[in-house]
Structure formats: structure tokens, C-alpha cells
Protein backbone atom coordinates (compact mmCIF):
# COMPACT_ATOMS: atom_id res chain seq x y z
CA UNK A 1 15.21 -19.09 10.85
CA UNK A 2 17.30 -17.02 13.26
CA UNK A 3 14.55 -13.94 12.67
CA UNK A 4 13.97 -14.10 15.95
CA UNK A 5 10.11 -12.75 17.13
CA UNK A 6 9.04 -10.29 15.02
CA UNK A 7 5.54 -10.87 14.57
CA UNK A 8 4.97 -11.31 18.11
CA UNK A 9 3.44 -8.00 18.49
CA UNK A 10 0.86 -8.71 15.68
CA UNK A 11 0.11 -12.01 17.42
CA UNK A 12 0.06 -10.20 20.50
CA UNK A 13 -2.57 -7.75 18.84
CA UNK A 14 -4.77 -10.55 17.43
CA UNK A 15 -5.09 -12.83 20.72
CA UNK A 16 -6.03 -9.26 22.76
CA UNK A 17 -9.29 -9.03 20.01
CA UNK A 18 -9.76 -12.43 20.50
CA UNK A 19 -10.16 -11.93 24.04
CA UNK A 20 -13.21 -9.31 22.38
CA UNK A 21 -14.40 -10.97 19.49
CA UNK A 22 -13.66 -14.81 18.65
CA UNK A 23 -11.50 -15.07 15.86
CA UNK A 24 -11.80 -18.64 14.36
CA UNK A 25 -8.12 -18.46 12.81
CA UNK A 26 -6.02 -18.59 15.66
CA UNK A 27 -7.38 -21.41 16.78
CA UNK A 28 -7.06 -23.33 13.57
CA UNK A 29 -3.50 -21.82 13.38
CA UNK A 30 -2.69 -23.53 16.65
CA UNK A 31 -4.67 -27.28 15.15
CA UNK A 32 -2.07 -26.74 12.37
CA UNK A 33 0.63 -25.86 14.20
CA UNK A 34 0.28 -28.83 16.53
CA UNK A 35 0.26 -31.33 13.63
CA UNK A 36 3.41 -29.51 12.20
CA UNK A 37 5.31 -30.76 15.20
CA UNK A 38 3.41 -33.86 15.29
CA UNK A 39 1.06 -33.85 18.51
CA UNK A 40 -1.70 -35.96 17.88
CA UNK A 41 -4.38 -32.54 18.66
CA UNK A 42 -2.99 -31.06 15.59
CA UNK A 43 -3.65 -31.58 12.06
CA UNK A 44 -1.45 -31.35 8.83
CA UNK A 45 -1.90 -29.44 5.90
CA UNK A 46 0.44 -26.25 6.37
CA UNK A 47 1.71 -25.25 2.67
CA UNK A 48 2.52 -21.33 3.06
CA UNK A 49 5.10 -20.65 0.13
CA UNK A 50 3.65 -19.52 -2.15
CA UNK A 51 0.09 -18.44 -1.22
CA UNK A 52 -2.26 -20.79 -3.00
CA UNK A 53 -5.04 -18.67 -1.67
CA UNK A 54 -3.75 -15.10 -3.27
CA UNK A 55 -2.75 -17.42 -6.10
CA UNK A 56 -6.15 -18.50 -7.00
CA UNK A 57 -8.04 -15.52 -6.49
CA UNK A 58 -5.65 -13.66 -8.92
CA UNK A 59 -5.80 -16.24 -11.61
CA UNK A 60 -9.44 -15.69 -10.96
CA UNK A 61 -8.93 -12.03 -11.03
CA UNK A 62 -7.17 -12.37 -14.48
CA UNK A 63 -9.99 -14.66 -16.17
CA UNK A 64 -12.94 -12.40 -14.69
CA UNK A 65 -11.31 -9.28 -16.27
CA UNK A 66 -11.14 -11.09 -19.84
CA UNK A 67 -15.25 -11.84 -19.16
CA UNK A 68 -15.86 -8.06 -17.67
CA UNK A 69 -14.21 -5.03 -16.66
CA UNK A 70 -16.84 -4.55 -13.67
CA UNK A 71 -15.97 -8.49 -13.04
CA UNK A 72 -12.66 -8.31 -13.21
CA UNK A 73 -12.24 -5.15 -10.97
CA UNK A 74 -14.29 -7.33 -8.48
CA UNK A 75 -12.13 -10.22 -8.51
CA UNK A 76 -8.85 -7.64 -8.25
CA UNK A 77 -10.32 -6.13 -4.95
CA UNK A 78 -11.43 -9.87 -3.59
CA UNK A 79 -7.94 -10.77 -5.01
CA UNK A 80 -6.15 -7.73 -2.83
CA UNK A 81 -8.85 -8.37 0.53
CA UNK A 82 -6.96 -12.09 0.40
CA UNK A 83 -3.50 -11.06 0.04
CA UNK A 84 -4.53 -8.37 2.88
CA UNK A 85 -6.33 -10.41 4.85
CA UNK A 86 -3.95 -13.26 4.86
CA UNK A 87 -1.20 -11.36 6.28
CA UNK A 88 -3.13 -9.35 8.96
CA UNK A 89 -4.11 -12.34 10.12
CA UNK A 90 -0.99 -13.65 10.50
CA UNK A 91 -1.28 -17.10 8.07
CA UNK A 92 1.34 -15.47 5.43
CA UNK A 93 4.35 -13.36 5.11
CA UNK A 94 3.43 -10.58 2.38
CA UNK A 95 6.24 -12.61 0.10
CA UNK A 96 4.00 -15.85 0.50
CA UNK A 97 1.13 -14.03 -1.90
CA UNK A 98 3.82 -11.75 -3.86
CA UNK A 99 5.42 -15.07 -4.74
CA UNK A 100 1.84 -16.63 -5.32
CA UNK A 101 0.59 -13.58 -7.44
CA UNK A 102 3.53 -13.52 -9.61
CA UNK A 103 3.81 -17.36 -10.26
CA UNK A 104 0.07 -16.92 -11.57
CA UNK A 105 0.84 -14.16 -13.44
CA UNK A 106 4.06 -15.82 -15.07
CA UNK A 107 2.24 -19.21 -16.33
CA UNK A 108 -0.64 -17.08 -17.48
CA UNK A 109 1.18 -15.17 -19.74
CA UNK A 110 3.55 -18.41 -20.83
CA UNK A 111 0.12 -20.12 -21.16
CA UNK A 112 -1.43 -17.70 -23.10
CA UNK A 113 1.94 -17.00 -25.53
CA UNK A 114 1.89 -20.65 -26.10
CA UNK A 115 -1.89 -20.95 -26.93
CA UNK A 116 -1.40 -17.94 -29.62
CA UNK A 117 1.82 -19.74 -31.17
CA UNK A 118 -1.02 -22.90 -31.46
CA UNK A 119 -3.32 -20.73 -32.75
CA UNK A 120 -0.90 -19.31 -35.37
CA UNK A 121 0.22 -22.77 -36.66
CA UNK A 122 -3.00 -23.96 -36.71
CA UNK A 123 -4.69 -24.55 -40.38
CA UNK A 124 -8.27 -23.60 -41.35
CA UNK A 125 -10.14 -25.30 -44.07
């Protein structure tokens, strides 16, 4: 993309506490990466625009808080360790789980504008 490096010093940062303490992502980052450029060590499956995993735990962030405050304010804190947790770790740019948060947030409030018009029209007898 003509960015050049710049998350080489987080990936620098990550590998040096792998050296420490195993962490299981880069690994699978490098499987994934591999089938991306089709070796036959690697596997597919890369989709990073728009996080799917900050997108599901906000839609399940939104439903929670309609079921319970204390639920819901779970969900937003599992919802914000993802989004966290997926950048730190180098799988995501932050716009990847903006992107996914908002595109949740959009169709849930289309969704739920077009369930209301429904249950406006709708006739009791």
C-alpha cells in the first residue's frame, strides 16, 4: 500500500514476548499469511475489513443492553477488550473494528426503524 513499515515496531514488540511467553497468534498469523500468498503451509481465511469479530460482539453488546443494563455493560467492555485486543495484537487496524462497529450499529438502527414502521402498519383484531 506504499505505507511502508509502520507496525514493525509493534511486531517487533510482540515476537520479543513471545520469546517470554508463547503467544498462539503470531503463529496463526504467519499459517494465514502463508495461505494468502499461496504456500501450501498456510491456510486461507484472512477477511480483515471490517472486523467481524468487534462486529459481533457489539451487535451482542447492543441486544444484551435491551435484556440488562448490568448485561449490556458486560457485553460493551467484552465488546471494547476485542476491538483492543485485536489491534494490540496486531490482527486489525483500529479502522477494521471502527468500520465493523459502525456497520452494526447502522443496520441495527435501519433494522429496528423498519421493524417499528411494521409494527405501526400492522392491524390488531
Amino acid at each position: 500500500l506504499g505505507l511502508g513499515d509502520l507496525y514493525q515496531p509493534l511486531m517487533d514488540a510482540l515476537q520479543s514476548a513471545n520469546r517470554q511467553y508463547p503467544i498462539w497468534a503470531l503463529s496463526l498469523q504467519d499459517r494465514l499469511w502463508d495461505g494468502y500468498q499461496g504456500l501450501p503451509s498456510g491456510s486461507m481465511g484472512i477477511s480483515a475489513f471490517p472486523s467481524m469479530h468487534v462486529a459481533s460482539a457489539v451487535l451482542i453488546a447492543l441486544y444484551a443492553t435491551r435484556l440488562s443494563v448490568s448485561l449490556g455493560t458486560l457485553m460493551w467492555i467484552f465488546a471494547v477488550l476485542i476491538m483492543l485486543g485485536s489491534v494490540v495484537l496486531g490482527w486489525h487496524y483500529a479502522i477494521d473494528g471502527y468500520a465493523g462497529a459502525l456497520v452494526v450499529l447502522a443496520i441495527w438502527k435501519i433494522t429496528g426503524a423498519a421493524l417499528s414502521r411494521a409494527d405501526a402498519r400492522t392491524i390488531t383484531v
